[in-house]
Protein backbone atom coordinates (compact mmCIF):
# COMPACT_ATOMS: atom_id res chain seq x y z
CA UNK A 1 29.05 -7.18 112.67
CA UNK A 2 30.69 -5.78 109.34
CA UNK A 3 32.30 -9.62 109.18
CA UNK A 4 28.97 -11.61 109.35
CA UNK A 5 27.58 -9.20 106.01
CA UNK A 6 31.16 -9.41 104.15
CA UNK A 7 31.54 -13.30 104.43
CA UNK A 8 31.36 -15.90 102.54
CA UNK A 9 28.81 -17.49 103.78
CA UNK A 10 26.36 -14.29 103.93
CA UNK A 11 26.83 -13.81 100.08
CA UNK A 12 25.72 -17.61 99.75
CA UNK A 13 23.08 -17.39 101.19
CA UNK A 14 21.87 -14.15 99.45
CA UNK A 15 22.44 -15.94 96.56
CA UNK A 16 20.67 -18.32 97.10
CA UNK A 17 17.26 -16.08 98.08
CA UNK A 18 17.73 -14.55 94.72
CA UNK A 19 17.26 -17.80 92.73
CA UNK A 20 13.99 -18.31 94.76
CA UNK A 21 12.49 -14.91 94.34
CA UNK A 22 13.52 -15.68 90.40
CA UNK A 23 11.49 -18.85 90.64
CA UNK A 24 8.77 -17.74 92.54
CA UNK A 25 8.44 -15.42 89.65
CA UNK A 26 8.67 -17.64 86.68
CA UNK A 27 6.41 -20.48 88.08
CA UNK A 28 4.23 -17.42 88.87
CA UNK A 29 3.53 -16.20 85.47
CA UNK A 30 5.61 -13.30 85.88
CA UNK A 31 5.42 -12.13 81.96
CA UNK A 32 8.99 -9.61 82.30
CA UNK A 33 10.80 -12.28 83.32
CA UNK A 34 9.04 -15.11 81.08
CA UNK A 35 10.33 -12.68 78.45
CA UNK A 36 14.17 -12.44 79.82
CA UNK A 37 14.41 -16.21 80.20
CA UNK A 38 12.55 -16.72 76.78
CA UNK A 39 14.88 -14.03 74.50
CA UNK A 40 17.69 -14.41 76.30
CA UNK A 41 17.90 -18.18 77.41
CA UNK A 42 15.16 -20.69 75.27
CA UNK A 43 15.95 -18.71 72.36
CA UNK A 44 19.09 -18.84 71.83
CA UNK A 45 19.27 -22.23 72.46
CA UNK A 46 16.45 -23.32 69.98
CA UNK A 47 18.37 -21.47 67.16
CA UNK A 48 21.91 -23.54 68.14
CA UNK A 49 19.65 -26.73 68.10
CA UNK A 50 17.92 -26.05 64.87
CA UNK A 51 21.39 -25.12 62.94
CA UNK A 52 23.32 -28.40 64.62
CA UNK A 53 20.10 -30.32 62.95
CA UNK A 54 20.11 -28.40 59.40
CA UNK A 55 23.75 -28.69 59.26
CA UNK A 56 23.59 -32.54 60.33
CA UNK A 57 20.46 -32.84 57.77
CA UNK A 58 22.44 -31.05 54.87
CA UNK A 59 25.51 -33.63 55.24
CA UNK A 60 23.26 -36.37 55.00
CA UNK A 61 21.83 -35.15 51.70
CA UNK A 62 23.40 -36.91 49.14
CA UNK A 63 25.11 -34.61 46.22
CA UNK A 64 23.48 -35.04 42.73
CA UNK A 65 24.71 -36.67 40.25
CA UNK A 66 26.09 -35.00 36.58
CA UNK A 67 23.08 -36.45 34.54
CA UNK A 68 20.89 -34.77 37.27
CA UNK A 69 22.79 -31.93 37.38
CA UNK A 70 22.68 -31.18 33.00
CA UNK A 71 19.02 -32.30 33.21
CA UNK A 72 18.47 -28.92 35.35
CA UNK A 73 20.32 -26.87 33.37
CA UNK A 74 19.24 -27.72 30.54
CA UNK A 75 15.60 -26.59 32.16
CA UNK A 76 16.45 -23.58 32.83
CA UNK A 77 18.17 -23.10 29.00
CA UNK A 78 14.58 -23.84 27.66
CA UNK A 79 12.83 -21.31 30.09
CA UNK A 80 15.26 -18.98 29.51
CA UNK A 81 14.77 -19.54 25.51
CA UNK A 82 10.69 -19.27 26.09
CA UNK A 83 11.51 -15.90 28.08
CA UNK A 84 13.41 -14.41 24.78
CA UNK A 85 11.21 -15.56 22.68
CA UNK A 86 8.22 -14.01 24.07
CA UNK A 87 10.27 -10.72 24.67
CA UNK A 88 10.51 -10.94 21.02
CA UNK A 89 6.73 -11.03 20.55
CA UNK A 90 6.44 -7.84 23.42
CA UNK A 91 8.28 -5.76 20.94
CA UNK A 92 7.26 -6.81 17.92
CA UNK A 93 3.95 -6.31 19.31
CA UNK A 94 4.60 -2.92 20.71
CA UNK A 95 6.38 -1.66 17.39
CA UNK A 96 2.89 -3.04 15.65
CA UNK A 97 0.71 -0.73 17.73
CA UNK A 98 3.46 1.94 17.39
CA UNK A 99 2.82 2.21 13.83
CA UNK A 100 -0.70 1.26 13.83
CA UNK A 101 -0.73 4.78 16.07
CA UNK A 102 0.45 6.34 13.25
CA UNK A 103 -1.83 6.03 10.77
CA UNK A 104 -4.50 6.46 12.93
CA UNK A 105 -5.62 10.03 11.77
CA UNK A 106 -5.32 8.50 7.98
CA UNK A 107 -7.50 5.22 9.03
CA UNK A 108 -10.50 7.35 10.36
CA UNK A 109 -10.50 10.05 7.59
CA UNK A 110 -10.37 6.48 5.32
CA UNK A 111 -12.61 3.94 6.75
CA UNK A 112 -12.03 2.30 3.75
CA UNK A 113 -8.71 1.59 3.45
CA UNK A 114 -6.49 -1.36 4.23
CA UNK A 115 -3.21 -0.70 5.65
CA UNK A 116 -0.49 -3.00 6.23
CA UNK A 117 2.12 -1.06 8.60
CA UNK A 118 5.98 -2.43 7.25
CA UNK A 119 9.36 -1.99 8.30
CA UNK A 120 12.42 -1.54 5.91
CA UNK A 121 14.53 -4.33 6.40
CA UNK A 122 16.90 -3.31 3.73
CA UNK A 123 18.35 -1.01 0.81
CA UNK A 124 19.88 -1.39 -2.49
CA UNK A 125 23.19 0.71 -2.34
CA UNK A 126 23.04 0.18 -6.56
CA UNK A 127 19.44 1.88 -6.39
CA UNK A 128 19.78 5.51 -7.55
CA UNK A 129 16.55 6.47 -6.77
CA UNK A 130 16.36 5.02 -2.80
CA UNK A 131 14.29 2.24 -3.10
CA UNK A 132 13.82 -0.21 -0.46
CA UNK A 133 12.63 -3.80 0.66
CA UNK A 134 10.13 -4.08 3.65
CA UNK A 135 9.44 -7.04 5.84
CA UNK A 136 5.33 -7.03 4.46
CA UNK A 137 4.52 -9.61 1.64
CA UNK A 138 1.78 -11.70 -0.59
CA UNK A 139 1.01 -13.15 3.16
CA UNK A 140 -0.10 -10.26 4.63
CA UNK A 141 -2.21 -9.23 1.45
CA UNK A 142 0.50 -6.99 -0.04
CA UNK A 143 0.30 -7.29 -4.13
CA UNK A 144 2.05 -4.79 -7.04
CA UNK A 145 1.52 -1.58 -7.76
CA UNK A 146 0.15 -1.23 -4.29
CA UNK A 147 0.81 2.46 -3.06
CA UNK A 148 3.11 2.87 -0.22
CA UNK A 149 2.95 6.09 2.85
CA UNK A 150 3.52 7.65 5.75
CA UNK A 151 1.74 9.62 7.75
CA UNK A 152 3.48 12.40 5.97
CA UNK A 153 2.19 11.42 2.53
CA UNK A 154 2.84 9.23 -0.60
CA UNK A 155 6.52 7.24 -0.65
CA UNK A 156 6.07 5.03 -3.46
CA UNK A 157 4.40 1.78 -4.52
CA UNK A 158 4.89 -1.68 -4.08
CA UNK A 159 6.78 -3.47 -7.58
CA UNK A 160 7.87 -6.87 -6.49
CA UNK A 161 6.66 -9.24 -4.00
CA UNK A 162 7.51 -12.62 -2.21
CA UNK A 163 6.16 -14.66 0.41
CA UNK A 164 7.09 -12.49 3.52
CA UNK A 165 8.38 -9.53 1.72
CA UNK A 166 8.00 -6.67 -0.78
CA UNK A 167 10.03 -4.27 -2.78
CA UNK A 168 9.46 -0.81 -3.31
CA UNK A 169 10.34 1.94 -5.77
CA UNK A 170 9.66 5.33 -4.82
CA UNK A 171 8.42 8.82 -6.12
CA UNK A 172 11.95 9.77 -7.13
CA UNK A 173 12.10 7.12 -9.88
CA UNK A 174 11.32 8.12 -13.84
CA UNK A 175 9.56 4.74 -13.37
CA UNK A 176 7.24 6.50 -11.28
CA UNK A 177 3.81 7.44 -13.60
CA UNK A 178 1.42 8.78 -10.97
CA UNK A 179 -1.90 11.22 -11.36
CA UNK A 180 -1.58 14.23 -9.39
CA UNK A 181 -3.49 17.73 -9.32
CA UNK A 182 -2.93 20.51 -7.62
CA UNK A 183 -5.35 21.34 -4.22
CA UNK A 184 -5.49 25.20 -5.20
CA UNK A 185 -5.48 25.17 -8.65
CA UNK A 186 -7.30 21.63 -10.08
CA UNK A 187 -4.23 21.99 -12.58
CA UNK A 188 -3.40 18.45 -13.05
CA UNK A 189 -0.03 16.25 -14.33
CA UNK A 190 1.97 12.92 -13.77
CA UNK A 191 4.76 12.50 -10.92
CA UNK A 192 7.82 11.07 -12.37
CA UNK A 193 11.17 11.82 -10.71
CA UNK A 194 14.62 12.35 -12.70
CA UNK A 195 18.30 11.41 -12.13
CA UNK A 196 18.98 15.17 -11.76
CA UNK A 197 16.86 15.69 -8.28
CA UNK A 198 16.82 12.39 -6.49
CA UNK A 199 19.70 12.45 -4.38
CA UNK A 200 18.48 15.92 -3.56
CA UNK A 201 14.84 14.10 -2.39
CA UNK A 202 13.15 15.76 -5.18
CA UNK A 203 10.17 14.37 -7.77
CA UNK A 204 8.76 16.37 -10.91
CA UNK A 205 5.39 16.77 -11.81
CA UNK A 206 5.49 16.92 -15.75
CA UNK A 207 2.87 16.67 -19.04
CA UNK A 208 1.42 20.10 -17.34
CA UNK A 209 -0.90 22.33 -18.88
CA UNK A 210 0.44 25.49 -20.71
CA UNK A 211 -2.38 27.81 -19.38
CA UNK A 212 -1.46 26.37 -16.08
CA UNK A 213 -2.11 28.61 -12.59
CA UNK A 214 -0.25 26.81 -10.12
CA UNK A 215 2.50 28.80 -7.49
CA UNK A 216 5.47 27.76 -5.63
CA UNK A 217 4.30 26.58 -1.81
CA UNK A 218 0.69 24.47 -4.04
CA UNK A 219 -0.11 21.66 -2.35
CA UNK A 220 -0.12 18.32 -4.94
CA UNK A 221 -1.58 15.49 -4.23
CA UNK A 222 -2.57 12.40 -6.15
CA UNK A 223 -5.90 12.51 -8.80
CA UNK A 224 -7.09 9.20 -8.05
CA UNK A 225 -7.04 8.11 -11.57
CA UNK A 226 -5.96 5.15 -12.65
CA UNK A 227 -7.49 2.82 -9.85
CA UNK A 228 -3.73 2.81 -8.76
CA UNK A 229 -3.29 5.43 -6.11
CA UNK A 230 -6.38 6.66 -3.84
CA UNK A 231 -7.31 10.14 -4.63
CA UNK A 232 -6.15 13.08 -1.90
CA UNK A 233 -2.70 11.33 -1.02
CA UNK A 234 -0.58 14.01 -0.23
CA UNK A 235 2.84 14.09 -1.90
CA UNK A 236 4.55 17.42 -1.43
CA UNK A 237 4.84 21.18 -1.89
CA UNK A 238 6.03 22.81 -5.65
CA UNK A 239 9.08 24.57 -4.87
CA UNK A 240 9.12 26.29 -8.38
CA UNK A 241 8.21 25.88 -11.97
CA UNK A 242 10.57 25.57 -15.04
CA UNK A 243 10.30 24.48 -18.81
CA UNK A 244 11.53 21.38 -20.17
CA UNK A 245 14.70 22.09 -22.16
CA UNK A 246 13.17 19.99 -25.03
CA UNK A 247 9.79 20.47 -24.75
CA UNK A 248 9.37 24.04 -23.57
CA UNK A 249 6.11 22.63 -21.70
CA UNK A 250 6.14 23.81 -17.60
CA UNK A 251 7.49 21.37 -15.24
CA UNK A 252 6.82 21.45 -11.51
CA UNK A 253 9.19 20.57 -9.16
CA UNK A 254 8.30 19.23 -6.34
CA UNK A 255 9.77 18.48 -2.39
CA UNK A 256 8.35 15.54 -1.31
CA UNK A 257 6.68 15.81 2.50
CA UNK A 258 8.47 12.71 3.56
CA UNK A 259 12.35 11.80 3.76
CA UNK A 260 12.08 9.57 1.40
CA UNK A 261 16.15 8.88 1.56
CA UNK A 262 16.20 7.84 5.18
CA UNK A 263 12.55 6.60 5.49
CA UNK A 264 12.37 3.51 8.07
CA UNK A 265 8.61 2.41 8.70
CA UNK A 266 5.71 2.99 6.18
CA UNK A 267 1.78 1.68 5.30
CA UNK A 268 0.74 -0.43 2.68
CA UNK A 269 -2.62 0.50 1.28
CA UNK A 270 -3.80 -3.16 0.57
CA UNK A 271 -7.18 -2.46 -0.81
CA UNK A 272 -9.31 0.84 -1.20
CA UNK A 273 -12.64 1.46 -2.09
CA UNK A 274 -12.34 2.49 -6.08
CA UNK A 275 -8.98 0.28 -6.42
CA UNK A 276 -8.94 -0.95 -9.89
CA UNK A 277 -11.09 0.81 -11.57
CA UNK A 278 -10.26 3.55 -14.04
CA UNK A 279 -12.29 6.68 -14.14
CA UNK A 280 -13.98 8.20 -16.79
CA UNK A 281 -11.56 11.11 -16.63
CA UNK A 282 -8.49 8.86 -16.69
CA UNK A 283 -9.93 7.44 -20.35
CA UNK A 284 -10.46 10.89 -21.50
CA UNK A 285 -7.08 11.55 -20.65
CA UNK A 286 -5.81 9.10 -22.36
CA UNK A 287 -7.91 8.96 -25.37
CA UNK A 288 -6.95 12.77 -25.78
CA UNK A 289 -3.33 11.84 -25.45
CA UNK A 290 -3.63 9.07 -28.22
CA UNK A 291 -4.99 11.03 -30.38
């Protein structure tokens, strides 16, 4: 008995019920083994066909040809060129709005001023007194003697201009002839730096009254006189007073708020209301000096 289930023929034919019960399955609908003979069977064999016909399809695709070839890369050099260029715009954009940002506390205590933001682009190592160049010109409005900030205070004023650029001199230049007065006191005088304080960042405030009452820590800023400068520009603090060696009249000096030795973006006030026109005080002044 052990024989007939060990033999070879017993084994076919168990073999051969197995096979049936599989198709009775399949052609039944049997979803199990649908899914073993689909995974494990179909699928395999699809993805063998499909790669034998990409494969066949690829080496039946001609290569292209060198003109073809530069024509696409020289594509992709212009896109890539239009891609630059516009990152170019993104920052110069951004580094617009930066500034812009700056001066917006100045803009809404000023409705009426018009301010060019600038960069430095450059700096006169033969300049004693730190002037500078800034990337602003007659195109964007910019004209001389306009005054030049930061949102720290005054930095200078404009004294040459091109096309697409200006130059600046600053505070700590004798050629500097501005109004100021002092917030505490009303004490008034002109800015006008000196070779002996500008590498040290310092500006004097000279032609000061005798019976003056100003302190060391005052606040100056400019008169407005003049139609030059806008009145209320802040310039800097009087570290102390001293007499002229020649004159024996009281000079201020005075520590600018802004660095004006390493100063890298500033505002050009391109119009303000007042800008032009010389006050009735200025003429006084003047008329009084004359005489």
């Amino acid at each position: 008995m052990k024989k007939v289930f060990t033999g070879k023929s017993f084994k076919v034919l168990i073999t051969i019920i197995c096979l049936l019960l599989v198709f009775a399955l399949v052609t039944a609908g049997n979803s199990s083994v649908n899914n073993f003979v689909t995974s494990f069977i179909l699928t395999p064999l699809q993805q063998v066909t499909s790669g034998a016909s990409s494969s066949v399809g690829n080496a039946l695709t001609p290569p292209k040809s060198a003109e073809e070839l530069q024509k696409e890369v020289s594509e992709l050099q212009k896109e890539n060129q239009k891609l630059n260029d516009m990152l170019v715009d993104y920052y110069d954009i951004k580094e617009e709005n930066e500034q812009l940002r700056k001066y917006y506390d100045i803009k809404k205590e000023n409705q009426d001023f018009r301010l060019v933001p600038s960069t430095v682009i450059e700096r006169d190592p033969n300049e004693n007194f730190y002037g500078f160049t800034l990337d602003k010109g007659v195109l964007d409005g910019v004209e001389v003697n306009d005054p030049v900030i930061t949102e720290k205070g005054l930095v200078g004023w404009v004294c040459e201009t091109a096309a697409k650029s200006c130059k600046v001199k600053t505070i700590l230049s004798p050629d500097a002839q501005i109004g100021a007065v002092s917030k505490k006191t009303s004490d008034s005088g002109v800015i006008s730096g000196s070779v002996e304080y500008s590498d040290d960042g310092i500006t004097l405030m000279q032609n000061i009254s005798a019976q003056h009452s100003m302190k060391k820590g005052d606040i100056v800023v400019t008169s407005g006189f003049g139609g030059i400068y806008p009145k209320n520009l802040k310039i800097g603090k009087i570290q102390n007073i001293k007499y002229d060696d020649y004159s024996g009249m009281p000079v201020a000096v005075i520590k600018p708020y802004e660095d004006i030795k390493n100063v890298s973006s500033v505002a050009v006030i391109a119009d303000f209301n007042g800008k032009g026109e010389i006050s009735e005080s200025s003429q006084s002044s003047q008329q009084t000096s004359e005489s």
